[in-house]
PDB file of N, CA and C in Angstrom:
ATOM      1  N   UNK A   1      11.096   7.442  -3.538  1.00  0.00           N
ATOM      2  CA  UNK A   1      10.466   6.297  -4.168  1.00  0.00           C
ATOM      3  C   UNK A   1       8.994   6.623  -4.426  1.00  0.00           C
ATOM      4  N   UNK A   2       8.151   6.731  -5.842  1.00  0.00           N
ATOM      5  CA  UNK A   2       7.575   7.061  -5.751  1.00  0.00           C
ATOM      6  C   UNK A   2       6.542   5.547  -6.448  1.00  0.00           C
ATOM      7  N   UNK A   3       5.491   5.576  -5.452  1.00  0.00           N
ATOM      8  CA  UNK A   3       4.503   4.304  -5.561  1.00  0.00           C
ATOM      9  C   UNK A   3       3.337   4.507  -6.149  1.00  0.00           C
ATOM     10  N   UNK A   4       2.353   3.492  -6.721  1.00  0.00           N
ATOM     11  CA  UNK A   4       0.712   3.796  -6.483  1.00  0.00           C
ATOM     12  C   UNK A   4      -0.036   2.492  -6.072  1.00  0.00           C
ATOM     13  N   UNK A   5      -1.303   2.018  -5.961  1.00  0.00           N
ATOM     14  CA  UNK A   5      -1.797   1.362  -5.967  1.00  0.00           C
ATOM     15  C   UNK A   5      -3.011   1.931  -6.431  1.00  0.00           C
ATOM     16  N   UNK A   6      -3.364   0.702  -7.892  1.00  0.00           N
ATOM     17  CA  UNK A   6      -4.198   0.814  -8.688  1.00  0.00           C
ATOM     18  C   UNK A   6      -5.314   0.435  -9.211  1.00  0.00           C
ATOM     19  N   UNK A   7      -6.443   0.439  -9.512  1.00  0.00           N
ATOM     20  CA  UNK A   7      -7.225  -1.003  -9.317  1.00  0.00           C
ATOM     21  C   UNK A   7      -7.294  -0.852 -11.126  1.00  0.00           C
ATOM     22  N   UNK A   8      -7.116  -1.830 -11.726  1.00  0.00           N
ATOM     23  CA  UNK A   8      -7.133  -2.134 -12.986  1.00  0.00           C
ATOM     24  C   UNK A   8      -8.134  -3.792 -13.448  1.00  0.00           C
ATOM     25  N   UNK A   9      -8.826  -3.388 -14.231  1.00  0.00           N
ATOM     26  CA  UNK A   9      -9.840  -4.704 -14.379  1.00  0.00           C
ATOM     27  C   UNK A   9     -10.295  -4.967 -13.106  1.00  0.00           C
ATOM     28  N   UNK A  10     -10.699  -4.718 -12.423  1.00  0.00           N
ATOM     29  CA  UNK A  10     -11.274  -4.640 -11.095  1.00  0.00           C
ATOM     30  C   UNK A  10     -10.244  -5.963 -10.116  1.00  0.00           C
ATOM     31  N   UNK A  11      -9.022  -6.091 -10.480  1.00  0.00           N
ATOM     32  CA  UNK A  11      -7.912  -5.976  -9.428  1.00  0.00           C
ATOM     33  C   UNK A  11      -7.186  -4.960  -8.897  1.00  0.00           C
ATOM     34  N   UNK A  12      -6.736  -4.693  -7.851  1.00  0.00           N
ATOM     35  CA  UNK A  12      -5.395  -4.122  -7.220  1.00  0.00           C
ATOM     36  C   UNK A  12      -4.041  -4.039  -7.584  1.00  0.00           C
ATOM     37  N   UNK A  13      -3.291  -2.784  -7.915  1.00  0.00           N
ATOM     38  CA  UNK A  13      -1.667  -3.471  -8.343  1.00  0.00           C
ATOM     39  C   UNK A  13      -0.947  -2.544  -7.671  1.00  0.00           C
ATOM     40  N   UNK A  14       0.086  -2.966  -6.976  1.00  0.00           N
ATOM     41  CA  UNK A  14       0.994  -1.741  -6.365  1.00  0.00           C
ATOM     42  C   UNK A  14       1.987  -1.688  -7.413  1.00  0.00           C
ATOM     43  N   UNK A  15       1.926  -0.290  -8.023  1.00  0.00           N
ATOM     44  CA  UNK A  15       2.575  -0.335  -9.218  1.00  0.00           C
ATOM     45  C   UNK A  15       3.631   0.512  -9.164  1.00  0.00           C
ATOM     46  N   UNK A  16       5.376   0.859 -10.183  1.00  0.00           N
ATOM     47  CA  UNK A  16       5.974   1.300 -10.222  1.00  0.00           C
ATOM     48  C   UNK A  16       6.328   1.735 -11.444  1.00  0.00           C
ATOM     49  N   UNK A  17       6.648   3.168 -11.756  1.00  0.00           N
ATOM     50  CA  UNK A  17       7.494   3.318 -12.813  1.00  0.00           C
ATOM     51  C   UNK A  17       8.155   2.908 -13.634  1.00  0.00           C
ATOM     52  N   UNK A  18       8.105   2.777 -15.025  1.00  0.00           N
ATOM     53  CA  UNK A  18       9.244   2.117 -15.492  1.00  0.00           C
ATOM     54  C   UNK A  18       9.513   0.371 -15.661  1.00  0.00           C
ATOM     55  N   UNK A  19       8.450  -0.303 -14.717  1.00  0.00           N
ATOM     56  CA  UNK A  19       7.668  -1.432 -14.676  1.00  0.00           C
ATOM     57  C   UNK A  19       6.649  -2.015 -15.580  1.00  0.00           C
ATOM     58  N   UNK A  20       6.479  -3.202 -15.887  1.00  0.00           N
ATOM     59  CA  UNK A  20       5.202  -3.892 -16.598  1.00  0.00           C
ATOM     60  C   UNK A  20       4.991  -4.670 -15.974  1.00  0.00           C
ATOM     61  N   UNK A  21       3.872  -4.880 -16.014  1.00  0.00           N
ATOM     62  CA  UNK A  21       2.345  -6.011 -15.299  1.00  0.00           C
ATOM     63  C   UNK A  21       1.347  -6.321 -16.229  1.00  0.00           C
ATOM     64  N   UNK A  22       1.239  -7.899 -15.819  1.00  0.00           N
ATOM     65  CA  UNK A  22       0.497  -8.580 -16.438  1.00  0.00           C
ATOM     66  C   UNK A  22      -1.073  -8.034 -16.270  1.00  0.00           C
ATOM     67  N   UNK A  23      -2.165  -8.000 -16.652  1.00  0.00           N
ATOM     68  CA  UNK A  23      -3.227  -7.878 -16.162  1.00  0.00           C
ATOM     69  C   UNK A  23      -4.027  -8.320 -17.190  1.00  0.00           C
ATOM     70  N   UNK A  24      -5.723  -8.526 -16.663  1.00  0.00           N
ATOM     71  CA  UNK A  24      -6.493  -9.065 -17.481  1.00  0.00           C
ATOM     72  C   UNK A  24      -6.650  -8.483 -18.546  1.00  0.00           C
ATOM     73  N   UNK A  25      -6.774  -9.039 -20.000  1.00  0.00           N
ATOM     74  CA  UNK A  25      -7.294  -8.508 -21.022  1.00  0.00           C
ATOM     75  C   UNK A  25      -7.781  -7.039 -21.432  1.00  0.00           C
ATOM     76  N   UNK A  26      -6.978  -6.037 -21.924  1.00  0.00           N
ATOM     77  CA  UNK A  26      -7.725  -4.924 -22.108  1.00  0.00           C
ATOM     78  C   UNK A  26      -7.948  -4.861 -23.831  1.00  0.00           C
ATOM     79  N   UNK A  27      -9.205  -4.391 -24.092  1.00  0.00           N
ATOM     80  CA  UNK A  27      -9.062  -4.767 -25.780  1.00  0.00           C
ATOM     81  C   UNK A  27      -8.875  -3.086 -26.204  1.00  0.00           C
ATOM     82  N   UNK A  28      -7.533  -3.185 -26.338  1.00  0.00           N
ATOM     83  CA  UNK A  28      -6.521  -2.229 -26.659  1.00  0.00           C
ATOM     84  C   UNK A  28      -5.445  -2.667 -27.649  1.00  0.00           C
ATOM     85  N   UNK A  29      -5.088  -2.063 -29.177  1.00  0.00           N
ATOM     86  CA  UNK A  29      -4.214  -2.078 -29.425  1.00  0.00           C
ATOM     87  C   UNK A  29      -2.750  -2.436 -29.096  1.00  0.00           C
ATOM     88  N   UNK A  30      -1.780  -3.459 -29.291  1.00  0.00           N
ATOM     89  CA  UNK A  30      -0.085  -3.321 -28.965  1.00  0.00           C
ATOM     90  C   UNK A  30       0.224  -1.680 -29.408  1.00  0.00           C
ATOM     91  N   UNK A  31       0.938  -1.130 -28.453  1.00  0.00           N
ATOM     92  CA  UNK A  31       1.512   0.127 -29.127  1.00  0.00           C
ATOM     93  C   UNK A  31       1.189   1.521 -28.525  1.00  0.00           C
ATOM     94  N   UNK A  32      -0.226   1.259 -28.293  1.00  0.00           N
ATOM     95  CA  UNK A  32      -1.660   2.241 -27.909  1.00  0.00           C
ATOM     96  C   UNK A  32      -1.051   2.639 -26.528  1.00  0.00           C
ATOM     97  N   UNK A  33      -1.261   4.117 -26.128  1.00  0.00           N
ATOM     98  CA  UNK A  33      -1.109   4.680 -24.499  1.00  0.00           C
ATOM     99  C   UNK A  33      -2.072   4.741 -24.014  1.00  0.00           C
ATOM    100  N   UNK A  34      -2.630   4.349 -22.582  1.00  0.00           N
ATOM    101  CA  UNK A  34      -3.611   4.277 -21.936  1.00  0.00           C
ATOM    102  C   UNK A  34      -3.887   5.232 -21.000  1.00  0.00           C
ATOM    103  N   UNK A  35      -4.744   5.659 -20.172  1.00  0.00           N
ATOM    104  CA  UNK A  35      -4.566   6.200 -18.874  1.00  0.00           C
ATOM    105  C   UNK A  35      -5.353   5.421 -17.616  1.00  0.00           C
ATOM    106  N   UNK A  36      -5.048   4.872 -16.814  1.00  0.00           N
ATOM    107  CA  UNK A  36      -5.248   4.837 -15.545  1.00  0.00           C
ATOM    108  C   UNK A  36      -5.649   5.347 -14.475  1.00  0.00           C
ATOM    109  N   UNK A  37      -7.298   5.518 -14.190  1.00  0.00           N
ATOM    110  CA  UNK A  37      -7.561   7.006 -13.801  1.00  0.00           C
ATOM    111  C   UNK A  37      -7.848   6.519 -12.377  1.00  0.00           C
ATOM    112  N   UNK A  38      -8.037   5.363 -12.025  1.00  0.00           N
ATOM    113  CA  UNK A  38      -8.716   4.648 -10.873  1.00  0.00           C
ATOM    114  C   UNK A  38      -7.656   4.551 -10.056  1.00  0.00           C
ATOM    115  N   UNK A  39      -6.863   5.967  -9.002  1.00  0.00           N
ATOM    116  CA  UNK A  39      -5.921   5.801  -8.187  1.00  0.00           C
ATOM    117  C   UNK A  39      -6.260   5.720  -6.896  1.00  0.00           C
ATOM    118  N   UNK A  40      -5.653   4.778  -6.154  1.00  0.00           N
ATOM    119  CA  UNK A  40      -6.239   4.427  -5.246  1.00  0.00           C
ATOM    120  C   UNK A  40      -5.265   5.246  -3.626  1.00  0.00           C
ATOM    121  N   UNK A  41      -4.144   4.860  -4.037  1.00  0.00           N
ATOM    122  CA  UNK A  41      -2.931   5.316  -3.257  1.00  0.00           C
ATOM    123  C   UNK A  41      -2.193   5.964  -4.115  1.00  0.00           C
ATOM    124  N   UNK A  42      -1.655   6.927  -3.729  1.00  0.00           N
ATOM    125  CA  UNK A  42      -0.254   7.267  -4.347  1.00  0.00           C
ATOM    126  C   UNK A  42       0.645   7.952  -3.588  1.00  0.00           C
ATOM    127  N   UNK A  43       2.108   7.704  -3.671  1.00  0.00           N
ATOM    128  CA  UNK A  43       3.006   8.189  -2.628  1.00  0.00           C
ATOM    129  C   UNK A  43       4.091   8.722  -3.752  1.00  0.00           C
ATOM    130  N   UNK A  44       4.991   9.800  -3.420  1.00  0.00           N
ATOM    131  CA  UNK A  44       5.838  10.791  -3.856  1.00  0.00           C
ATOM    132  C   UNK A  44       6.844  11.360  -2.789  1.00  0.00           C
ATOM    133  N   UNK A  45       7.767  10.589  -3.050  1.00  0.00           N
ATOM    134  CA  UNK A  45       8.828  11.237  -1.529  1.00  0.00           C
ATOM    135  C   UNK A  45       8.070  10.923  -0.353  1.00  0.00           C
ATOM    136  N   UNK A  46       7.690   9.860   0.260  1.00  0.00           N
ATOM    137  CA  UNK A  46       7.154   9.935   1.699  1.00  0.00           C
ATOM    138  C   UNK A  46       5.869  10.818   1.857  1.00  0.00           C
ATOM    139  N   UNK A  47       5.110  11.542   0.945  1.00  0.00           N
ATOM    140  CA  UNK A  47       3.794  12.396   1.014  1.00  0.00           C
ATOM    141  C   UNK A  47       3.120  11.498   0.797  1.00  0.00           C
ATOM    142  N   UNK A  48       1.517  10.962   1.347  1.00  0.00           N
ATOM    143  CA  UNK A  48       1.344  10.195   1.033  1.00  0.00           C
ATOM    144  C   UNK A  48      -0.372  10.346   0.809  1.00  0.00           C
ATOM    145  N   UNK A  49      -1.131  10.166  -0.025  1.00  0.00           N
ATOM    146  CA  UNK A  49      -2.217  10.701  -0.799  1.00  0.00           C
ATOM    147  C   UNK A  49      -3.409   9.085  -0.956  1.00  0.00           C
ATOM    148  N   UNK A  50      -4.504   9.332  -0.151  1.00  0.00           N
ATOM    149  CA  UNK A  50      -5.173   8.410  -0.239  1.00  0.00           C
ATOM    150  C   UNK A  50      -6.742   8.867  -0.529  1.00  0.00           C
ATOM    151  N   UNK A  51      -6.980   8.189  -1.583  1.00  0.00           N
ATOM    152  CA  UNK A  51      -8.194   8.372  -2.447  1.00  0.00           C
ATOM    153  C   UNK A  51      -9.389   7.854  -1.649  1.00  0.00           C
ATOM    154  N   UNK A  52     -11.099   8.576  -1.538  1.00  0.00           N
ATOM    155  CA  UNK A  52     -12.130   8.418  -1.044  1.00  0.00           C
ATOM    156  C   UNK A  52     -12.659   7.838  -1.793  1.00  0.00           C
ATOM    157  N   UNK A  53     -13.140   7.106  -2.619  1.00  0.00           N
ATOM    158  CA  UNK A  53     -12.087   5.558  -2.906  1.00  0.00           C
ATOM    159  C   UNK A  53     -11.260   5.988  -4.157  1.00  0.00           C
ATOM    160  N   UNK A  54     -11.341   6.886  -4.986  1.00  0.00           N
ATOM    161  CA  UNK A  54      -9.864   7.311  -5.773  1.00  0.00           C
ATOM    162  C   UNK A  54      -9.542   8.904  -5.295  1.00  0.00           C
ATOM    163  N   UNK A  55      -8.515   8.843  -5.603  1.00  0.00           N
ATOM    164  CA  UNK A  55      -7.719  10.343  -5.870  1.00  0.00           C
ATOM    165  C   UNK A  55      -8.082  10.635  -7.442  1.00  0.00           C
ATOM    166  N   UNK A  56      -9.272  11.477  -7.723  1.00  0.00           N
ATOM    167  CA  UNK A  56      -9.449  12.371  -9.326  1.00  0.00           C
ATOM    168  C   UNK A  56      -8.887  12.856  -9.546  1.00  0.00           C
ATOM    169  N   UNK A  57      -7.882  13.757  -9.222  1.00  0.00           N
ATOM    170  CA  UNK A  57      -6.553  14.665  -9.942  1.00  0.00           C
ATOM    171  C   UNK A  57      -5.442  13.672 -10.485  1.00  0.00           C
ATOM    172  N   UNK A  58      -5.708  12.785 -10.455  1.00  0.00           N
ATOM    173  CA  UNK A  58      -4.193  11.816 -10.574  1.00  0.00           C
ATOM    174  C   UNK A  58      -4.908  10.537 -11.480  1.00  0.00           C
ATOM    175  N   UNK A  59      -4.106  10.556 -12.731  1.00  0.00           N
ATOM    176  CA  UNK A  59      -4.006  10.084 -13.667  1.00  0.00           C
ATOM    177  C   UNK A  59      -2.632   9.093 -14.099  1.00  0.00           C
ATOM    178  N   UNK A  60      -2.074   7.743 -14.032  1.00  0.00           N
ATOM    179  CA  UNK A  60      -1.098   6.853 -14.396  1.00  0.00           C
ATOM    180  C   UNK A  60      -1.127   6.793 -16.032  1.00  0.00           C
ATOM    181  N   UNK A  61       0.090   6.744 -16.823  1.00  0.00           N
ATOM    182  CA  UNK A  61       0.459   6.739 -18.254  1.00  0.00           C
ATOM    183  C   UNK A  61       0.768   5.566 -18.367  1.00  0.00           C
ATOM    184  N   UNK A  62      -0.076   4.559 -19.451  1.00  0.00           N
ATOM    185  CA  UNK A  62       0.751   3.078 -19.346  1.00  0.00           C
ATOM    186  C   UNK A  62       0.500   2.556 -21.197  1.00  0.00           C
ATOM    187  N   UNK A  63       1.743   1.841 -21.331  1.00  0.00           N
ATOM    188  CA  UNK A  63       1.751   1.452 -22.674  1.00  0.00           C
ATOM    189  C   UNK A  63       1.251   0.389 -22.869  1.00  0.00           C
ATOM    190  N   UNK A  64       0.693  -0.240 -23.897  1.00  0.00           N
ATOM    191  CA  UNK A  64       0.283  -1.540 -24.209  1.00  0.00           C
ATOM    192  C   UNK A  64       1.131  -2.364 -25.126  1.00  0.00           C
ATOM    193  N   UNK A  65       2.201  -3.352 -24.067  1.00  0.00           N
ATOM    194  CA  UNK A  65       3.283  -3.923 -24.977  1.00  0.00           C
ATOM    195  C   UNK A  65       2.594  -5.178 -25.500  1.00  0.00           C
ATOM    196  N   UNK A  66       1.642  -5.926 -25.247  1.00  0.00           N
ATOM    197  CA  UNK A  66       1.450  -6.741 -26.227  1.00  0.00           C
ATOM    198  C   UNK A  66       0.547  -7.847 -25.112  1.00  0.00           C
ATOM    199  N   UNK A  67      -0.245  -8.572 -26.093  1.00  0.00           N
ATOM    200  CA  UNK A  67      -1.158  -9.618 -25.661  1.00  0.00           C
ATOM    201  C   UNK A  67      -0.607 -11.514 -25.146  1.00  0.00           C
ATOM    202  N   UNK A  68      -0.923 -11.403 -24.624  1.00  0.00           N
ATOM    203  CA  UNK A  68      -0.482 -12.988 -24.395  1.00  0.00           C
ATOM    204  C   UNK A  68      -1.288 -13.897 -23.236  1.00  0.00           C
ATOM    205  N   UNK A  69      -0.728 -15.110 -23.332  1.00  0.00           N
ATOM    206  CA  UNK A  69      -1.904 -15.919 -22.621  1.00  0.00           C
ATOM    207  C   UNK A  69      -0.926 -16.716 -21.160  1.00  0.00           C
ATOM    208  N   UNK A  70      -1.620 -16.725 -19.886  1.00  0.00           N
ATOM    209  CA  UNK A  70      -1.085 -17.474 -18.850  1.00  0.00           C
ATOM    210  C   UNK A  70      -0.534 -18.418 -19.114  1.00  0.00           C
ATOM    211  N   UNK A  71      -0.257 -18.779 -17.751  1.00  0.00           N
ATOM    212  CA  UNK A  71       0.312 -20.348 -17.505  1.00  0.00           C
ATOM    213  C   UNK A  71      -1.356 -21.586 -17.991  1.00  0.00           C
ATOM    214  N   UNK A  72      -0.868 -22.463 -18.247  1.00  0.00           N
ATOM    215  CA  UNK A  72      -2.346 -23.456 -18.313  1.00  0.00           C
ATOM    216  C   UNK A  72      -2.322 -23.501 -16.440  1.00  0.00           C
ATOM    217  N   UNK A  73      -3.520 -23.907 -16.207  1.00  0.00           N
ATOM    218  CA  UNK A  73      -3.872 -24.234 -15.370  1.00  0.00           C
ATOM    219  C   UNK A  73      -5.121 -25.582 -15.156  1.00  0.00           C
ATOM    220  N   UNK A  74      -5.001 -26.781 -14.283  1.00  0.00           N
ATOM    221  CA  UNK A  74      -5.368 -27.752 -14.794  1.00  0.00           C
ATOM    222  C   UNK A  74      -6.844 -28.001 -14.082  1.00  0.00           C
ATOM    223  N   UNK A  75      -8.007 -28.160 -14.658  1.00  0.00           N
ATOM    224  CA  UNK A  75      -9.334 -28.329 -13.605  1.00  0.00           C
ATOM    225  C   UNK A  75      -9.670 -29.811 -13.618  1.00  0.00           C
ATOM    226  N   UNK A  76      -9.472 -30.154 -12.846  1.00  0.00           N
ATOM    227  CA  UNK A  76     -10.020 -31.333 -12.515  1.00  0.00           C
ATOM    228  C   UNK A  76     -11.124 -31.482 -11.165  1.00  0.00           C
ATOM    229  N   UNK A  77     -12.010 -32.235 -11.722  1.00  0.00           N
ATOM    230  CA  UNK A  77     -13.523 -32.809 -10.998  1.00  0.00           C
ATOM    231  C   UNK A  77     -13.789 -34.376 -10.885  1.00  0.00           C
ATOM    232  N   UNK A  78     -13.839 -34.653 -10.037  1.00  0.00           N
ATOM    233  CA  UNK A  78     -14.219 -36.002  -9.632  1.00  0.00           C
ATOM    234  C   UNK A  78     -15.190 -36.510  -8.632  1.00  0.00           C
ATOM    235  N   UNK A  79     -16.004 -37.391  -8.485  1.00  0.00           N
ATOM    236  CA  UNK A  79     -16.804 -37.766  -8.054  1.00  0.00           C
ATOM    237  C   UNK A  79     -16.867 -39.482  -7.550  1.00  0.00           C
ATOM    238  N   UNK A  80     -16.263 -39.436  -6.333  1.00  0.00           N
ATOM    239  CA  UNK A  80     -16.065 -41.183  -6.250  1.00  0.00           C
ATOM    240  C   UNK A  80     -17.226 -41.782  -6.382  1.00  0.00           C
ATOM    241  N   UNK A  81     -17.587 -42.832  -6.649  1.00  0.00           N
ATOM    242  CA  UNK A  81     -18.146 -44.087  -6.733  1.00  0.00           C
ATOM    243  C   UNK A  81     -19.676 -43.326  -7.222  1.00  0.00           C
ATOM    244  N   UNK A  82     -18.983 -42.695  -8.540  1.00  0.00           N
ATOM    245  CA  UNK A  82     -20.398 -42.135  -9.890  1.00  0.00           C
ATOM    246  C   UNK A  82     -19.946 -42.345 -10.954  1.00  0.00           C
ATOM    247  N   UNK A  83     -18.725 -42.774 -11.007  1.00  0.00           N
ATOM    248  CA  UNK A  83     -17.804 -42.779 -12.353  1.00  0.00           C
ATOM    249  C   UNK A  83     -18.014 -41.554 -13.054  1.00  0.00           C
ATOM    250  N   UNK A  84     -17.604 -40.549 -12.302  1.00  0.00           N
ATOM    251  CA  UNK A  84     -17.665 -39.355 -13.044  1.00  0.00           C
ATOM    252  C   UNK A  84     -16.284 -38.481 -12.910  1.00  0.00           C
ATOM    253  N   UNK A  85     -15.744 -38.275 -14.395  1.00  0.00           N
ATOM    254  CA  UNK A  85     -14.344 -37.540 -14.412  1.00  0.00           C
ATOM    255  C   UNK A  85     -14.582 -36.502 -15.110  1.00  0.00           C
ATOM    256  N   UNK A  86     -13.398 -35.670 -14.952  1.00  0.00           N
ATOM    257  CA  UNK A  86     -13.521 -34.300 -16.113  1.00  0.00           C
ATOM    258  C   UNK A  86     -12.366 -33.415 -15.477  1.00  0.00           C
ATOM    259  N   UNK A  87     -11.836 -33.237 -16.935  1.00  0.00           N
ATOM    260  CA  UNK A  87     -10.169 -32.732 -16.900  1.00  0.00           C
ATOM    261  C   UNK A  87     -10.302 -31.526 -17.997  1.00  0.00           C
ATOM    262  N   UNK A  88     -10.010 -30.313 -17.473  1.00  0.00           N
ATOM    263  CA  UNK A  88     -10.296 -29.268 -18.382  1.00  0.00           C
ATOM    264  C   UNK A  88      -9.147 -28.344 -18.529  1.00  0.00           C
ATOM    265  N   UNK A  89      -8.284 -27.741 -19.317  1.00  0.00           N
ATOM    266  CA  UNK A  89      -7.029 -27.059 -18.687  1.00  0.00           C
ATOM    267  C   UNK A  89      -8.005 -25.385 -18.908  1.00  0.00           C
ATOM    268  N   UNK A  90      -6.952 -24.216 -18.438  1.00  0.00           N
ATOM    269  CA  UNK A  90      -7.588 -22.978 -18.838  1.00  0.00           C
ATOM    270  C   UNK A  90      -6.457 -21.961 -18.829  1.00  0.00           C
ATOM    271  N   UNK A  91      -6.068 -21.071 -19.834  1.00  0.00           N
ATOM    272  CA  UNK A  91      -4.839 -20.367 -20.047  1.00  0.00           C
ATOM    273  C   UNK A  91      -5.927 -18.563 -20.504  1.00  0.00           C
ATOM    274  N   UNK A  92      -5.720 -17.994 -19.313  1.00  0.00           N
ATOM    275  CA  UNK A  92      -6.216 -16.739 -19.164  1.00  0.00           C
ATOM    276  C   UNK A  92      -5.938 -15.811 -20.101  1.00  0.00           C
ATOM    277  N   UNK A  93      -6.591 -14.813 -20.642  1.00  0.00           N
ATOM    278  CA  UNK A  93      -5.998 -13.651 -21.721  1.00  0.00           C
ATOM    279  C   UNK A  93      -5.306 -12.728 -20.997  1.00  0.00           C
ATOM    280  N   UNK A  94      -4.221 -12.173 -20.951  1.00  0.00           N
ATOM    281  CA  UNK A  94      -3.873 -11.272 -20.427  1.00  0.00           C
ATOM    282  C   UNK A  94      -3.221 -10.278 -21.523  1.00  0.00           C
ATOM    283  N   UNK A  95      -2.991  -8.685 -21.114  1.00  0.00           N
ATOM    284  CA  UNK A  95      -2.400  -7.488 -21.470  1.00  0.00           C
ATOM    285  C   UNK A  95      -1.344  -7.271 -20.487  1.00  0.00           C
ATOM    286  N   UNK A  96      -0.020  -6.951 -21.682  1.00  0.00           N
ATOM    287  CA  UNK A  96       1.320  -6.664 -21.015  1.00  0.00           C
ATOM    288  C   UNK A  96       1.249  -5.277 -21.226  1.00  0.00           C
ATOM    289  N   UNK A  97       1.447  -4.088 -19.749  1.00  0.00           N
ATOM    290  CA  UNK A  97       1.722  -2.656 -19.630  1.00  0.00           C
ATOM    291  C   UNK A  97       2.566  -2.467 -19.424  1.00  0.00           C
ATOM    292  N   UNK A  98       3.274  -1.414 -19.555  1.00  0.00           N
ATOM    293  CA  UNK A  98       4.335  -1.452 -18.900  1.00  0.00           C
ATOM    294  C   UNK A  98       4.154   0.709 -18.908  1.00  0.00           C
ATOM    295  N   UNK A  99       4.250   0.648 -17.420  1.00  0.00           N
ATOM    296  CA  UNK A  99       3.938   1.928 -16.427  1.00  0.00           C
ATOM    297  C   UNK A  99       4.768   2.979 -17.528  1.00  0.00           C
ATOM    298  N   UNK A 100       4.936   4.062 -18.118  1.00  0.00           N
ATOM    299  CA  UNK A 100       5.379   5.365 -18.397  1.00  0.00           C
ATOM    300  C   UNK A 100       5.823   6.293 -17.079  1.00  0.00           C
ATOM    301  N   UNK A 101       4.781   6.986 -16.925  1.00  0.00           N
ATOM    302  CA  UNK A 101       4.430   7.704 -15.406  1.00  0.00           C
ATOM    303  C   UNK A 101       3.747   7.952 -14.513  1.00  0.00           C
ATOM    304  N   UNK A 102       3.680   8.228 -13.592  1.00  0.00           N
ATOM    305  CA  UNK A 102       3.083   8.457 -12.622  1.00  0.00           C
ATOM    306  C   UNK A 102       2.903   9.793 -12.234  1.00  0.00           C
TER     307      UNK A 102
END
């Protein structure tokens, strides 16, 4: 089983082969191959390889299947006895990858 953990947009992803993940916005082409150079972990058969904070020899292949936007998410603020309301929704940009290789 071979794993990584990745930091992409300055999150974390324990990522797999052959897999896609959502992640924040990359302004990249649909279609376009990327590389992933920021490895943090990577494992290969039980060997197991941990980066000072990356591993530089090791490079992830990932495709860019296409753009799309989150779930809404709802903000609400209130303030008792100011009569003060405020209802805001917010639907995140995200980039769909989907892993090549490792």
């Amino acid at each position: 089983m071979t794993y990584a953990i990745v930091e992409i947009c300055g999150r974390q992803f324990w990522i797999k082969s052959g897999r896609f993940y959502d992640v924040n916005k990359i302004h990249v082409q649909p279609g376009q191959t990327i590389l992933l150079n920021k490895v943090l972990l990577l494992s290969k058969e039980g060997d197991i390889k941990v980066g000072f904070p990356c591993i530089l020899d090791v490079s992830i292949k990932a495709k860019v299947l296409k753009h799309l936007k989150s779930r809404k998410i709802i903000v609400f603020k209130m303030k008792s006895k100011k009569n003060m309301k405020s209802k805001n929704g917010h639907r995140q940009d995200l980039t769909r990858l989907l892993i090549q290789e490792i």
